[in-house]
PDB file of N, CA and C in Angstrom:
ATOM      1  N   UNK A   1      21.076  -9.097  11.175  1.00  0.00           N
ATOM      2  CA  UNK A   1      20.275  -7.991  10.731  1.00  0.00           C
ATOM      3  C   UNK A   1      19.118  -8.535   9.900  1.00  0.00           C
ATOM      4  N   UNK A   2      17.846  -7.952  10.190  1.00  0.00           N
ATOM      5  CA  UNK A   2      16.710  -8.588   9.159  1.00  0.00           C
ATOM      6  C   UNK A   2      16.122  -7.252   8.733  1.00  0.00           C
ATOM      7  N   UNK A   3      16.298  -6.399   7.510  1.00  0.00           N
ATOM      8  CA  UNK A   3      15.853  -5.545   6.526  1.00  0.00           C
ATOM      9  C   UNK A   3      15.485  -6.039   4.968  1.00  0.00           C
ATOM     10  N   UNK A   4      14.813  -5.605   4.950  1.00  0.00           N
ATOM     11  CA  UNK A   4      14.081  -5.962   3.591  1.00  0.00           C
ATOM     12  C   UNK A   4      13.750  -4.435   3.369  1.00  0.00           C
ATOM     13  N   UNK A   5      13.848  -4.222   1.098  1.00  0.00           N
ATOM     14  CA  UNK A   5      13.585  -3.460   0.788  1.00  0.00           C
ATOM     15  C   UNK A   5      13.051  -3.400  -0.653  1.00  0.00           C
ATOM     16  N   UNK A   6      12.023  -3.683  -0.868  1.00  0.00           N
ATOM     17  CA  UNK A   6      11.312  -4.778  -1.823  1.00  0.00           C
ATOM     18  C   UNK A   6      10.351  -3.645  -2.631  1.00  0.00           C
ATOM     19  N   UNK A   7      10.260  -3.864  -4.060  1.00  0.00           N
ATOM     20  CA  UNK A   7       9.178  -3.091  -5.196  1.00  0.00           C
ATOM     21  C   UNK A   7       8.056  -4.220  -4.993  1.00  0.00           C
ATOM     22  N   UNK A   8       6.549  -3.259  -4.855  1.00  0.00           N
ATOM     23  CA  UNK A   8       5.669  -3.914  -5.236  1.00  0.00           C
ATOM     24  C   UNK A   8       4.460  -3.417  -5.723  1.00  0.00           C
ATOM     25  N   UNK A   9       3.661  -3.987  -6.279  1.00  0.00           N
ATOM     26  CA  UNK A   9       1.871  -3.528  -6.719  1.00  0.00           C
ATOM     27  C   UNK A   9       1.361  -3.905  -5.548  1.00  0.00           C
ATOM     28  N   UNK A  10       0.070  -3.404  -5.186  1.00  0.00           N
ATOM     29  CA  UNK A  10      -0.584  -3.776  -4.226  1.00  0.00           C
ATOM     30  C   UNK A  10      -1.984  -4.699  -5.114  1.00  0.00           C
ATOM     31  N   UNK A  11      -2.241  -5.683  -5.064  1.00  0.00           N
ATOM     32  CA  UNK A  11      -3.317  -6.837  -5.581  1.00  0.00           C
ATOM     33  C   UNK A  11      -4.313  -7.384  -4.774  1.00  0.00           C
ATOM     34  N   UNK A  12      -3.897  -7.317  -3.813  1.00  0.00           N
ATOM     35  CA  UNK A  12      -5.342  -7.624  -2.884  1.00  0.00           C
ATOM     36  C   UNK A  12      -4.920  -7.073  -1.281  1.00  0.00           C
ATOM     37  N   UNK A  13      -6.320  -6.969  -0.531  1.00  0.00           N
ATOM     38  CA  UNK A  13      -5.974  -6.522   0.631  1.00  0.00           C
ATOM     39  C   UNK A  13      -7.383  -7.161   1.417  1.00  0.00           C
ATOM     40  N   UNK A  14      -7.289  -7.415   2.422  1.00  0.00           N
ATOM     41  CA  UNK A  14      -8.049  -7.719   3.369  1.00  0.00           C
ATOM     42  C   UNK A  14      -9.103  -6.715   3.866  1.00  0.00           C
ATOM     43  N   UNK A  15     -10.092  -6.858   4.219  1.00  0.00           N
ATOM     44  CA  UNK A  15     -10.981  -5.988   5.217  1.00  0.00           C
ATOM     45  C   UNK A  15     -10.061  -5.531   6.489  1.00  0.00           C
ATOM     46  N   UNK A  16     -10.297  -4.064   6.719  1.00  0.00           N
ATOM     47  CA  UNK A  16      -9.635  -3.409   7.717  1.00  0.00           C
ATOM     48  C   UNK A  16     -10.276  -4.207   9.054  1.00  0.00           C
ATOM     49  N   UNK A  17      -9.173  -4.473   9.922  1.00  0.00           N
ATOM     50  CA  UNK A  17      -9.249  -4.707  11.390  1.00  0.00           C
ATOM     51  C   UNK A  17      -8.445  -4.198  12.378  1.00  0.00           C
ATOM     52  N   UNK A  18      -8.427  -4.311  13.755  1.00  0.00           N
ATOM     53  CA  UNK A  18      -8.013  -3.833  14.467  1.00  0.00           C
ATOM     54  C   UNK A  18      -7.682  -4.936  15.557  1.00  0.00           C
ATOM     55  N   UNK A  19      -6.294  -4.735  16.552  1.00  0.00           N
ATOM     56  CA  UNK A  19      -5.918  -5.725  17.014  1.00  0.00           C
ATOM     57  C   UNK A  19      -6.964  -5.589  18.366  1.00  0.00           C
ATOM     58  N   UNK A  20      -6.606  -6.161  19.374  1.00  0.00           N
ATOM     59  CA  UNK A  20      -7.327  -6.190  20.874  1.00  0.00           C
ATOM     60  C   UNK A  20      -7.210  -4.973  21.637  1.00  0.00           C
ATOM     61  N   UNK A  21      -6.116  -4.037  21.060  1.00  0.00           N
ATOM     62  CA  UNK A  21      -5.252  -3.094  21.769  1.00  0.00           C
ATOM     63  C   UNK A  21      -6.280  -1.944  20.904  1.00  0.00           C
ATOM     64  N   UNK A  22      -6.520  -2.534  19.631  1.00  0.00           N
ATOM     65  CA  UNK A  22      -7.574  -1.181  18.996  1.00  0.00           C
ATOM     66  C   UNK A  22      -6.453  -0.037  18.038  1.00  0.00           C
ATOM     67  N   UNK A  23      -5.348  -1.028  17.898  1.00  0.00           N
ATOM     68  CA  UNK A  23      -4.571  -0.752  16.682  1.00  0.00           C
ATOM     69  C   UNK A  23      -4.963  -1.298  15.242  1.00  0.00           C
ATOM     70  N   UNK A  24      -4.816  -0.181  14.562  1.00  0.00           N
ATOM     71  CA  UNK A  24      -5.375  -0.791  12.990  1.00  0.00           C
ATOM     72  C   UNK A  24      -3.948  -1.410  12.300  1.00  0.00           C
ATOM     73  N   UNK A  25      -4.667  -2.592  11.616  1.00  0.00           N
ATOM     74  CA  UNK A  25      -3.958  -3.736  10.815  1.00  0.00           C
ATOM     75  C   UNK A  25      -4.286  -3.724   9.247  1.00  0.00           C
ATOM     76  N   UNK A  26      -3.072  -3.713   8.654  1.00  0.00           N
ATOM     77  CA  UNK A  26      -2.853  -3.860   6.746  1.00  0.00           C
ATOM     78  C   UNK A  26      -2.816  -5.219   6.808  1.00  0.00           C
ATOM     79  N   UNK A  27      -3.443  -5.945   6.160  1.00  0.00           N
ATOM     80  CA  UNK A  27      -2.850  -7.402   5.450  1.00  0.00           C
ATOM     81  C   UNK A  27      -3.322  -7.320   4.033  1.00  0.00           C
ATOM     82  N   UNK A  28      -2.199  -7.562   3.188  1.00  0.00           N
ATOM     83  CA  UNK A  28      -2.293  -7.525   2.190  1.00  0.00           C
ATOM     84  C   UNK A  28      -1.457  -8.350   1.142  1.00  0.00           C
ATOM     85  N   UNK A  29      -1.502  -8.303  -0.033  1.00  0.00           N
ATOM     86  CA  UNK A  29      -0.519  -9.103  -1.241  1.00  0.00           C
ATOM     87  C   UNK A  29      -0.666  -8.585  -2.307  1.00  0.00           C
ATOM     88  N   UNK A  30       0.983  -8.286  -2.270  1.00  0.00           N
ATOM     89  CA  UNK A  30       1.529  -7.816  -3.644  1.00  0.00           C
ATOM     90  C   UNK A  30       2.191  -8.222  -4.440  1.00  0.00           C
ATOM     91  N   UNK A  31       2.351  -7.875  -5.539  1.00  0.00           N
ATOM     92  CA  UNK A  31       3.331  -8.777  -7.128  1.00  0.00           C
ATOM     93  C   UNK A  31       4.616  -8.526  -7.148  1.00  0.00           C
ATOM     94  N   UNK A  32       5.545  -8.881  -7.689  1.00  0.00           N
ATOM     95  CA  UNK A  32       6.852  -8.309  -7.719  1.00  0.00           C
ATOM     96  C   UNK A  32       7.674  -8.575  -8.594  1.00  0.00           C
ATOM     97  N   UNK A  33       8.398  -8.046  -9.537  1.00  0.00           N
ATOM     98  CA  UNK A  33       8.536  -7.898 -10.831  1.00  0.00           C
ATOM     99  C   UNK A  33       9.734  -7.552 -10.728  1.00  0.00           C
ATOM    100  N   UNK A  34      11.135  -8.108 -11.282  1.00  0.00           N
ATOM    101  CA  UNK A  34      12.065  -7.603 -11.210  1.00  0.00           C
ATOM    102  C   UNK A  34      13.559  -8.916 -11.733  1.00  0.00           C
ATOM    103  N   UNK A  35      14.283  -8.080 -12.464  1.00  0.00           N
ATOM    104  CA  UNK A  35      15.392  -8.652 -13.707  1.00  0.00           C
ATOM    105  C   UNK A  35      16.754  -8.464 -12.466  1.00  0.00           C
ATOM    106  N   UNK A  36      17.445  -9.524 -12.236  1.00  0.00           N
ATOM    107  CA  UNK A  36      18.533  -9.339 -11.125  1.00  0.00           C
ATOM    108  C   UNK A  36      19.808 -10.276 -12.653  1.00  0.00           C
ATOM    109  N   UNK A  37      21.035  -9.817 -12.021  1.00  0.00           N
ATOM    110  CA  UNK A  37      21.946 -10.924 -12.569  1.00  0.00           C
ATOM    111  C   UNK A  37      22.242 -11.593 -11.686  1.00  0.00           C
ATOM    112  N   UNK A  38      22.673 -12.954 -12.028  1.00  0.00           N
ATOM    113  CA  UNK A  38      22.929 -14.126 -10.664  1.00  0.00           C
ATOM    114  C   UNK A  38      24.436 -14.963 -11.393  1.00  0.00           C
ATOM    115  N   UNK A  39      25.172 -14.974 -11.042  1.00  0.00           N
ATOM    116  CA  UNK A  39      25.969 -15.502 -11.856  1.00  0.00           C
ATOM    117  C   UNK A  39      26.751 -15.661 -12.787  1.00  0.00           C
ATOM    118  N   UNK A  40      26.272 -14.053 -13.740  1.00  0.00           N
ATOM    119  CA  UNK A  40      26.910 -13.876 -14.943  1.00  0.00           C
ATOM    120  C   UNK A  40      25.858 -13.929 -15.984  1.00  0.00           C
ATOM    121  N   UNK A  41      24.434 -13.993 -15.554  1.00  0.00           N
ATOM    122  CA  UNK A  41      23.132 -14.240 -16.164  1.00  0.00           C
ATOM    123  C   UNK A  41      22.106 -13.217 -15.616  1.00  0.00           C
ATOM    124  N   UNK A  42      21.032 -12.781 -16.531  1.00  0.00           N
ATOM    125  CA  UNK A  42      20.335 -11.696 -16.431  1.00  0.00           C
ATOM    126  C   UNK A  42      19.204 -13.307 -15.551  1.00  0.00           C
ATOM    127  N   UNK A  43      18.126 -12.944 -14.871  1.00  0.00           N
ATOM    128  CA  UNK A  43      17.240 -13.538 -14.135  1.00  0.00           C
ATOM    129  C   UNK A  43      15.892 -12.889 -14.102  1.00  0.00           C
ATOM    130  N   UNK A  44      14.981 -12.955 -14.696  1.00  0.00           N
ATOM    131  CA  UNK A  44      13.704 -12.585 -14.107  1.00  0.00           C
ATOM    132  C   UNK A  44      12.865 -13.490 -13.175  1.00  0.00           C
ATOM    133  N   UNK A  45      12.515 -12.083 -11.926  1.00  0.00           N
ATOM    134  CA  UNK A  45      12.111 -12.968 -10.724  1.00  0.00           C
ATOM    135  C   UNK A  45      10.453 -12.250 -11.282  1.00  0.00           C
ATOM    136  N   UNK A  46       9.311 -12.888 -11.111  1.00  0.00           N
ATOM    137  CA  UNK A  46       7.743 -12.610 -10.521  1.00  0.00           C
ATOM    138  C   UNK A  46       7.478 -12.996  -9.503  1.00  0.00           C
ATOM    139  N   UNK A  47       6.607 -12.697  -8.483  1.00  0.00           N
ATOM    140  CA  UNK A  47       5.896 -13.745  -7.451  1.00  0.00           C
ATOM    141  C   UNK A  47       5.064 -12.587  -6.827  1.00  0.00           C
ATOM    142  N   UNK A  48       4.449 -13.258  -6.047  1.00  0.00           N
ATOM    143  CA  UNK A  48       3.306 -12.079  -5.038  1.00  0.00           C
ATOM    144  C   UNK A  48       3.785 -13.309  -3.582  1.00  0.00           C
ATOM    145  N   UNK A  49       3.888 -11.704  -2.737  1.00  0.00           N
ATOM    146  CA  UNK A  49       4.312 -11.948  -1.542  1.00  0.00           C
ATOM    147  C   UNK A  49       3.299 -11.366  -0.311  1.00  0.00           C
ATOM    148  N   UNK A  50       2.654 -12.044   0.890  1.00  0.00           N
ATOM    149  CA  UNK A  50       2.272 -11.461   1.824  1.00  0.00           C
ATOM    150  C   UNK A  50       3.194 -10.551   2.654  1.00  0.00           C
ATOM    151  N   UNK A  51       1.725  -9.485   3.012  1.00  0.00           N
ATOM    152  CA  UNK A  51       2.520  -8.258   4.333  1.00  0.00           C
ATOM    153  C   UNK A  51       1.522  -7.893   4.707  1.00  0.00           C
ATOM    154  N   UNK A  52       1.983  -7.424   6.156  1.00  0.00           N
ATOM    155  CA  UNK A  52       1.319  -7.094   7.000  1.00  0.00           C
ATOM    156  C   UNK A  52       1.524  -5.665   7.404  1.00  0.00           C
ATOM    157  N   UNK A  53       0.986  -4.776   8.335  1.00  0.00           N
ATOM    158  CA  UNK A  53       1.925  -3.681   8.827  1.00  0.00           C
ATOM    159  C   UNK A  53       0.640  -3.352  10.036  1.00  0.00           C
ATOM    160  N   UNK A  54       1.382  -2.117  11.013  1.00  0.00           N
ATOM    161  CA  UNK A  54       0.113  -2.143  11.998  1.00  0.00           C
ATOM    162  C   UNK A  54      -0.043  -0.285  12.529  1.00  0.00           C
ATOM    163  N   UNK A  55      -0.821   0.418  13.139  1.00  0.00           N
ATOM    164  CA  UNK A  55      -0.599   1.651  13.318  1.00  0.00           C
ATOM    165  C   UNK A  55      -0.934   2.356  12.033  1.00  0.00           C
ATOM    166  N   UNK A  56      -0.462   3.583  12.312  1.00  0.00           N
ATOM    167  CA  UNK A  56      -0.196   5.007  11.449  1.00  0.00           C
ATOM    168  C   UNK A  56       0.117   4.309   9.959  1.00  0.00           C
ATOM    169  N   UNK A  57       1.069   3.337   9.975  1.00  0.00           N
ATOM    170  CA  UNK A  57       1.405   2.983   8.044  1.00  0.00           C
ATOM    171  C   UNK A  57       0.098   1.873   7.831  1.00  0.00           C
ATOM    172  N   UNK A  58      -0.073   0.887   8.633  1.00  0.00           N
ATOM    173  CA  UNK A  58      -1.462   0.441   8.577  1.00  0.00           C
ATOM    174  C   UNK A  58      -2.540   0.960   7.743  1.00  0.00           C
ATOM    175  N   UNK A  59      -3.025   2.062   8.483  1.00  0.00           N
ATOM    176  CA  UNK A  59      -4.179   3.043   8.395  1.00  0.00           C
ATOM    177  C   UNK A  59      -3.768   3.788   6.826  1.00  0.00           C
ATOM    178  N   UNK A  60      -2.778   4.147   6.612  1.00  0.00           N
ATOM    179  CA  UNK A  60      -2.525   4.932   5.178  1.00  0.00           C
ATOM    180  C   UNK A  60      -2.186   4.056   4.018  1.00  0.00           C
ATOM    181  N   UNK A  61      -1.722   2.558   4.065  1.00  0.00           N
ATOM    182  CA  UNK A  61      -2.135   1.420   3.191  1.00  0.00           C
ATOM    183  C   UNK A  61      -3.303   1.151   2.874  1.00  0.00           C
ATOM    184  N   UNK A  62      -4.083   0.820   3.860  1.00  0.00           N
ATOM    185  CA  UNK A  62      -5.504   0.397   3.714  1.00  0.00           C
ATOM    186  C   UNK A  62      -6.257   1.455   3.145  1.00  0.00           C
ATOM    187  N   UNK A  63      -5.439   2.971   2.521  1.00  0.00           N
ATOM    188  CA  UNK A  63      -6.631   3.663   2.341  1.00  0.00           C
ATOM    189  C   UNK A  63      -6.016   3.461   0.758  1.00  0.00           C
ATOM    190  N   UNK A  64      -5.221   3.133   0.224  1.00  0.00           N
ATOM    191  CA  UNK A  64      -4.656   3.288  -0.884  1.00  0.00           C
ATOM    192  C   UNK A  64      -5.381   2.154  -2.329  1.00  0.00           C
ATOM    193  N   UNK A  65      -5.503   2.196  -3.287  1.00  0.00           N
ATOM    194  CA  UNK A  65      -5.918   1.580  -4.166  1.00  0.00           C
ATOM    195  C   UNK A  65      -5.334   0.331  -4.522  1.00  0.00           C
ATOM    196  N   UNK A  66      -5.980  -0.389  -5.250  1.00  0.00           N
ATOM    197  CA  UNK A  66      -5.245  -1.762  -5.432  1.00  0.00           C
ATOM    198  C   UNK A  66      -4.948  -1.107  -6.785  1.00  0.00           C
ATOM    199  N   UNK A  67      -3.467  -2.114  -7.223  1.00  0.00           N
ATOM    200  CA  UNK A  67      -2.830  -1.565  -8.153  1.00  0.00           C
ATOM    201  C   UNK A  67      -1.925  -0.371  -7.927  1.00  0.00           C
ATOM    202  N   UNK A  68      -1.639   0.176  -6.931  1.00  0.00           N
ATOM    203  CA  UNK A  68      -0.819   0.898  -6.473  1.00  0.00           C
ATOM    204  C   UNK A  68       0.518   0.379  -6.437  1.00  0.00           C
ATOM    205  N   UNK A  69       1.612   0.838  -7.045  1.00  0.00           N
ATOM    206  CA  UNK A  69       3.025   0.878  -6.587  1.00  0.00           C
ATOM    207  C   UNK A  69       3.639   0.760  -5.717  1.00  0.00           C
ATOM    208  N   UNK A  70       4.542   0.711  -5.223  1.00  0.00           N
ATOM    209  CA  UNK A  70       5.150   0.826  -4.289  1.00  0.00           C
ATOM    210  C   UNK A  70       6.494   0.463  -3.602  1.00  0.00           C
ATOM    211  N   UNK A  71       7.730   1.025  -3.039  1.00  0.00           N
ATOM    212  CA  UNK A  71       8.761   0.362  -2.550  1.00  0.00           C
ATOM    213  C   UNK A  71       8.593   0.392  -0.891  1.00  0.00           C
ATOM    214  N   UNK A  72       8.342  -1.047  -0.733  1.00  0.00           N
ATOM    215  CA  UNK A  72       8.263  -1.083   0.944  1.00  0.00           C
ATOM    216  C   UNK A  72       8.941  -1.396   1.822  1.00  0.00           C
ATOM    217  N   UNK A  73       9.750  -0.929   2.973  1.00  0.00           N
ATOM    218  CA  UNK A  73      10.586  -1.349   3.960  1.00  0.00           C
ATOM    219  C   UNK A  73      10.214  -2.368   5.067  1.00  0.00           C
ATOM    220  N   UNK A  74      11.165  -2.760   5.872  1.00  0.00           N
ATOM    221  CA  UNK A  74      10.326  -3.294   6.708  1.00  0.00           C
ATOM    222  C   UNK A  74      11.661  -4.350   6.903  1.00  0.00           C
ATOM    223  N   UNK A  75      10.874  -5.804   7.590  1.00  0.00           N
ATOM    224  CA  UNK A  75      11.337  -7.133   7.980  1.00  0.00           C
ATOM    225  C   UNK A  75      10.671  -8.186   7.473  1.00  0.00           C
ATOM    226  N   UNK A  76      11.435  -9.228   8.090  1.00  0.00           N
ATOM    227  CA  UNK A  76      10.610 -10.919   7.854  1.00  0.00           C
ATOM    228  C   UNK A  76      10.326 -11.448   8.970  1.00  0.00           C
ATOM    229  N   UNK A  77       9.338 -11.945   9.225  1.00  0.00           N
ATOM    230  CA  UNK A  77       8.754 -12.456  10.571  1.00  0.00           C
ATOM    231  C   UNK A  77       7.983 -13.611  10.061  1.00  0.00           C
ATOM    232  N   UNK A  78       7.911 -14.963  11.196  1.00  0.00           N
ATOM    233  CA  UNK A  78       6.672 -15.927  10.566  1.00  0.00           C
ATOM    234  C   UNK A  78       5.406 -15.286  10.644  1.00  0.00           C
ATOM    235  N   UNK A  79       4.185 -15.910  10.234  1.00  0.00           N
ATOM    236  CA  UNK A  79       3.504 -15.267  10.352  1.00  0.00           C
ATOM    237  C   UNK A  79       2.750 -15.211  11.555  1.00  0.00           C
ATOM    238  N   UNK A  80       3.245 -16.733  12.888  1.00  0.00           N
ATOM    239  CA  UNK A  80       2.800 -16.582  13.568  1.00  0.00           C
ATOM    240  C   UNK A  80       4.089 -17.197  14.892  1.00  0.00           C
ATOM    241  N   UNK A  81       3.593 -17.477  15.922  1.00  0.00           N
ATOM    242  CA  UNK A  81       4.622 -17.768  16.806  1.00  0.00           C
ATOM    243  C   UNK A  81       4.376 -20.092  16.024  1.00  0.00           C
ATOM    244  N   UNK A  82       3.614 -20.550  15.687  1.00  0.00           N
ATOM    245  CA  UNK A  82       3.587 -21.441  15.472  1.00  0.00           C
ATOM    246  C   UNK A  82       3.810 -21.912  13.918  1.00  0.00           C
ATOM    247  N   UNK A  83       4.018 -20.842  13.225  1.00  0.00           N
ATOM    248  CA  UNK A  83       4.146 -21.201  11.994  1.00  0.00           C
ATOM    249  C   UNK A  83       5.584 -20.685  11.382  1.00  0.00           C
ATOM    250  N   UNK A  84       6.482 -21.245  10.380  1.00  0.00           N
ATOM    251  CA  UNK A  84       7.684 -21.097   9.785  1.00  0.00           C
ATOM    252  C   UNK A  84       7.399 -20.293   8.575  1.00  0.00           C
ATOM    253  N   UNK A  85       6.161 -19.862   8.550  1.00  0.00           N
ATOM    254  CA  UNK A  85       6.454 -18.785   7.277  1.00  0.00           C
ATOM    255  C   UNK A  85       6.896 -17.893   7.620  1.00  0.00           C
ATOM    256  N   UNK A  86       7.317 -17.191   6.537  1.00  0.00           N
ATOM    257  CA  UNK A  86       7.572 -15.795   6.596  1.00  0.00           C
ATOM    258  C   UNK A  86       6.538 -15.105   6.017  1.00  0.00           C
ATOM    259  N   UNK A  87       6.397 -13.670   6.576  1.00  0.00           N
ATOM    260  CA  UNK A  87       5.567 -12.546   5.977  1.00  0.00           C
ATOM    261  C   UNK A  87       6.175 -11.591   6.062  1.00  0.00           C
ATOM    262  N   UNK A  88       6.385 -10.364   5.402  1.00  0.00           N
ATOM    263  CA  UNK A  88       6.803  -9.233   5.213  1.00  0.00           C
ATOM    264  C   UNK A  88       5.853  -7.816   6.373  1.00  0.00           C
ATOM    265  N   UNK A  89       6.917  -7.808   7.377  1.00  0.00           N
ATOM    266  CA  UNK A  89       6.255  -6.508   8.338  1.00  0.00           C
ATOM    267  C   UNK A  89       6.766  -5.268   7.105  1.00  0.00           C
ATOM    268  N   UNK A  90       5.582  -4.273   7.248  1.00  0.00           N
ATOM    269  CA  UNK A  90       6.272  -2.986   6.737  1.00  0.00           C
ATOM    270  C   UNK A  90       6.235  -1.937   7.615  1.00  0.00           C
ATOM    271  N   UNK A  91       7.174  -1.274   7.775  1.00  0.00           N
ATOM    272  CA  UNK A  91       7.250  -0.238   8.803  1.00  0.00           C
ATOM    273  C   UNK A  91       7.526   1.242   7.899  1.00  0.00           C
ATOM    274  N   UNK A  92       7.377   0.991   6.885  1.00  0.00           N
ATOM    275  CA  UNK A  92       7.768   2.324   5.456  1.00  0.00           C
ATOM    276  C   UNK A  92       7.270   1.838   4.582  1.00  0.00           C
ATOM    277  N   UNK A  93       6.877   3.243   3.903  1.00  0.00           N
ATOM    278  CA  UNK A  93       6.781   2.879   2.418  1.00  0.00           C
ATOM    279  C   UNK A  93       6.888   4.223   1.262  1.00  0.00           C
ATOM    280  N   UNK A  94       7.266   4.082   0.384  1.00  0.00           N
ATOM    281  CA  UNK A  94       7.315   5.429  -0.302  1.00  0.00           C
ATOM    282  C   UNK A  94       6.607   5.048  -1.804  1.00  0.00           C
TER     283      UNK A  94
END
C-alpha cells in the first residue's frame, strides 16, 4: 500500500503548466512541522518536501496563496521514471 497523509504550508510553487494532453500541473514545496514520539521520546521533525498533483486539484492549488495550510493526501512516486526520488502526488487536500 503507498498512502501518505501529511500537514503542510505551502512556500513556493512553480509557474502554472500544462502537460501535452493539456492537463494542468501543481508543482510545488511545502514545510512541515510536527512533534511525533519515537521510542519513548518526544521528536521534533521540520523539513520542506516536494509535490506535485495534476487536473481539477492541480488547478485549485495553484490558485491558492503561499503560506497556506494544509493536510494533503495522496502517494510517493520518483519523480521520474529515471530518477529514485521520491515526490509527493496529491490527489486531496483539505
Amino acid at each position: 500500500m503507498n498512502l501518505i497523509e501529511i500537514s503542510g504550508t505551502l512556500t513556493e510553487r512553480e509557474e502554472v503548466r500544462f502537460t501535452p494532453a493539456g492537463i494542468q500541473v501543481f508543482e510545488g514545496t511545502f514545510h512541515h512541522r510536527s512533534e511525533l514520539t519515537e521510542a519513548g521520546r518526544i521528536r521534533t521533525l521540520e523539513y520542506d518536501f516536494p509535490a506535485i498533483s495534476f487536473g481539477g486539484t492541480a488547478e485549485r492549488l495553484n490558485a491558492l496563496p503561499l503560506g497556506k495550510e494544509l493536510t494533503l493526501k495522496g502517494f510517493l512516486a520518483p519523480r521520474s521514471m529515471k530518477s529514485r526520488r521520491l515526490i509527493v502526488h496529491i490527489t486531496e487536500y483539505i
